[in-house]
C-alpha atoms as a PDB file:
ATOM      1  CA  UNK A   1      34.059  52.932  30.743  1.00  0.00           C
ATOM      2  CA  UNK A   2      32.465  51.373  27.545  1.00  0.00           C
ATOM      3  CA  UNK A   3      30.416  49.049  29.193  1.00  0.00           C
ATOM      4  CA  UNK A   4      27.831  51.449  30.707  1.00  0.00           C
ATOM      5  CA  UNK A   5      24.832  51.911  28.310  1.00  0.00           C
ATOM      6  CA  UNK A   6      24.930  55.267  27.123  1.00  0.00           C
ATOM      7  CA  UNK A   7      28.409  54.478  25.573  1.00  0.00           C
ATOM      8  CA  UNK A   8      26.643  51.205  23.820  1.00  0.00           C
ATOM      9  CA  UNK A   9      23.784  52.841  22.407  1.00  0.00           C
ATOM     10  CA  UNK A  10      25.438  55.330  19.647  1.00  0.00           C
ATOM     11  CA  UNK A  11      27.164  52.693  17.878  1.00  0.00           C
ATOM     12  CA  UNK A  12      24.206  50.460  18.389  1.00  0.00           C
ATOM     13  CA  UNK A  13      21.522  52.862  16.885  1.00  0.00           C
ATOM     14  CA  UNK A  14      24.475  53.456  14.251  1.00  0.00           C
ATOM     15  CA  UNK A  15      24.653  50.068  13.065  1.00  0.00           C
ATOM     16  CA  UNK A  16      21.063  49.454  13.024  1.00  0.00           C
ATOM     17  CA  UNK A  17      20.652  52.479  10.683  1.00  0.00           C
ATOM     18  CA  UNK A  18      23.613  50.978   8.145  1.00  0.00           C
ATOM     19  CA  UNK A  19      21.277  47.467   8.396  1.00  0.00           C
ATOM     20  CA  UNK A  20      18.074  49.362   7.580  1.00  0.00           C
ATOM     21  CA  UNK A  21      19.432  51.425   4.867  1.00  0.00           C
ATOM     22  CA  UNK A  22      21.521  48.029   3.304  1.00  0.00           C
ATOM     23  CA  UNK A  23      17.585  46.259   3.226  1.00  0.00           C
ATOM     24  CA  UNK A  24      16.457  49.567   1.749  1.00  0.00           C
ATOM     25  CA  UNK A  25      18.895  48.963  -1.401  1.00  0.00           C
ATOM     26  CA  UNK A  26      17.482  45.155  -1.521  1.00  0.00           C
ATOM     27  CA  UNK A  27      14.084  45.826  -1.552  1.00  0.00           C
ATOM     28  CA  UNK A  28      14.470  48.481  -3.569  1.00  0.00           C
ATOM     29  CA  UNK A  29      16.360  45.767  -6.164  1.00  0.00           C
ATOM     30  CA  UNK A  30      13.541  42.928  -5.277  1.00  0.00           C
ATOM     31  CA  UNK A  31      10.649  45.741  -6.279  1.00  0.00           C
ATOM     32  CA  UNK A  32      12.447  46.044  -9.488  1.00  0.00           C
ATOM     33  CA  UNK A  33      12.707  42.738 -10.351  1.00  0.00           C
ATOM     34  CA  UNK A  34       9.073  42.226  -9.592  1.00  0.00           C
ATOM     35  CA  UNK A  35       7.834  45.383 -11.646  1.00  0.00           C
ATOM     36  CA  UNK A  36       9.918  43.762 -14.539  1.00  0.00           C
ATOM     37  CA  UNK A  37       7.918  39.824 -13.839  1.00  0.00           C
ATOM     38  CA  UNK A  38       4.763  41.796 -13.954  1.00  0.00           C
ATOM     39  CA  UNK A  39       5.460  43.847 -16.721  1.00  0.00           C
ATOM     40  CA  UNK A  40       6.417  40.304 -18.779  1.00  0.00           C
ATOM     41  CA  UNK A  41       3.681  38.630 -17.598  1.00  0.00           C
ATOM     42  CA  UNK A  42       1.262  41.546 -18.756  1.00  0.00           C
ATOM     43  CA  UNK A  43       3.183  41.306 -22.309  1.00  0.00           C
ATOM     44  CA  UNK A  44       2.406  37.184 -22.149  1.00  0.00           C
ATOM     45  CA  UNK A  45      -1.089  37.807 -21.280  1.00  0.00           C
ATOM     46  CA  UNK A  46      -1.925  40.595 -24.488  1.00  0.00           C
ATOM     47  CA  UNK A  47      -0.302  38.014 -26.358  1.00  0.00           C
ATOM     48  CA  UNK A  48      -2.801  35.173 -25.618  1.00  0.00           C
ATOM     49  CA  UNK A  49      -5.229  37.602 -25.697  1.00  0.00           C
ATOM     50  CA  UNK A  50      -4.374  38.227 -29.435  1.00  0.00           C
ATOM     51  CA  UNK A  51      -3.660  35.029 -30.228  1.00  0.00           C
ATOM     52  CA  UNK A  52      -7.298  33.755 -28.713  1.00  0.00           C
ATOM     53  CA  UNK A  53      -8.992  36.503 -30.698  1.00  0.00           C
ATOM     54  CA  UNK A  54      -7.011  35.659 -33.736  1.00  0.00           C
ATOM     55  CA  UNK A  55      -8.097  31.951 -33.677  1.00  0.00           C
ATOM     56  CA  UNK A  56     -11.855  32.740 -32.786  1.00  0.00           C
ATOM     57  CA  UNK A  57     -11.447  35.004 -36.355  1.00  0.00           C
ATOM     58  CA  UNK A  58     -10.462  32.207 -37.981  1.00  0.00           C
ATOM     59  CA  UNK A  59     -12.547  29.975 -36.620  1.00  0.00           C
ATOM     60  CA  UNK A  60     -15.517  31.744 -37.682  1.00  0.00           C
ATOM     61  CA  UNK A  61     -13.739  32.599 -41.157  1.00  0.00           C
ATOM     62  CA  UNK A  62     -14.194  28.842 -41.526  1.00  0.00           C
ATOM     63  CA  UNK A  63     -17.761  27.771 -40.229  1.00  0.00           C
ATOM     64  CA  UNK A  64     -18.597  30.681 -42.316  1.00  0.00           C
ATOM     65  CA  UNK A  65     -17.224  29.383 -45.485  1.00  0.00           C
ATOM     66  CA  UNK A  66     -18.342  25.805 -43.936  1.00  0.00           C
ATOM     67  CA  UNK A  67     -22.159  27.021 -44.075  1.00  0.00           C
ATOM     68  CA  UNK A  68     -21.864  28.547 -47.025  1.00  0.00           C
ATOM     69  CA  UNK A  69     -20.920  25.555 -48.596  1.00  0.00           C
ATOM     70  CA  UNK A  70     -23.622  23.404 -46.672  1.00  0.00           C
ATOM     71  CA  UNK A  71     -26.026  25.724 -48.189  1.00  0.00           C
ATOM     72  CA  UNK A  72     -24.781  25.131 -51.959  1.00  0.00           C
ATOM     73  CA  UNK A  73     -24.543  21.733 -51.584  1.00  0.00           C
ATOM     74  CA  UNK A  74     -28.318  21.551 -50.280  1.00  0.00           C
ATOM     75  CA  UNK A  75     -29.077  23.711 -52.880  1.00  0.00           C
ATOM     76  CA  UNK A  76     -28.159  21.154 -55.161  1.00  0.00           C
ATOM     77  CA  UNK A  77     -29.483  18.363 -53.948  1.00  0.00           C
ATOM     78  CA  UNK A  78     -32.807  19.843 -54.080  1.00  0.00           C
ATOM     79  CA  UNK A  79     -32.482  21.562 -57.395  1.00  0.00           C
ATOM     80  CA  UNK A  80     -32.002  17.505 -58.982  1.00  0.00           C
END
């Protein structure tokens, strides 16, 4: 008789393990796809990073040259 519990059980507990080892092979493929987000948005974020830094160099590159200039030009004016 296949309706008593003992026979139902096996190929119950059999099946489960096939569904647990199928989300297994999932997760396994949703972890991946996550380590590969995180490792692009780790590559976006030195990026900015660089590109910040680069602009503040500029930046003060410029006021440098800017003060420089100021301090000409006043020169100058007062040597008139």
């Amino acid at each position: 008789m296949t309706d008593e519990p003992v026979d139902i059980i096996m190929p119950m507990l059999r099946e489960m393990r096939g569904e647990m080892r199928e989300m297994r092979g999932e997760m396994q493929g949703m972890k991946q796809q996550l380590d590969k987000l995180e490792s692009g948005q780790k590559t976006i974020r030195q990026a900015l990073t660089a590109d910040t830094m680069m602009s503040k160099f500029v930046t003060g590159d410029f006021e440098e040259r800017i003060f420089e200039l100021e301090r000409k030009v006043e020169a100058l004016t007062k040597g008139k």
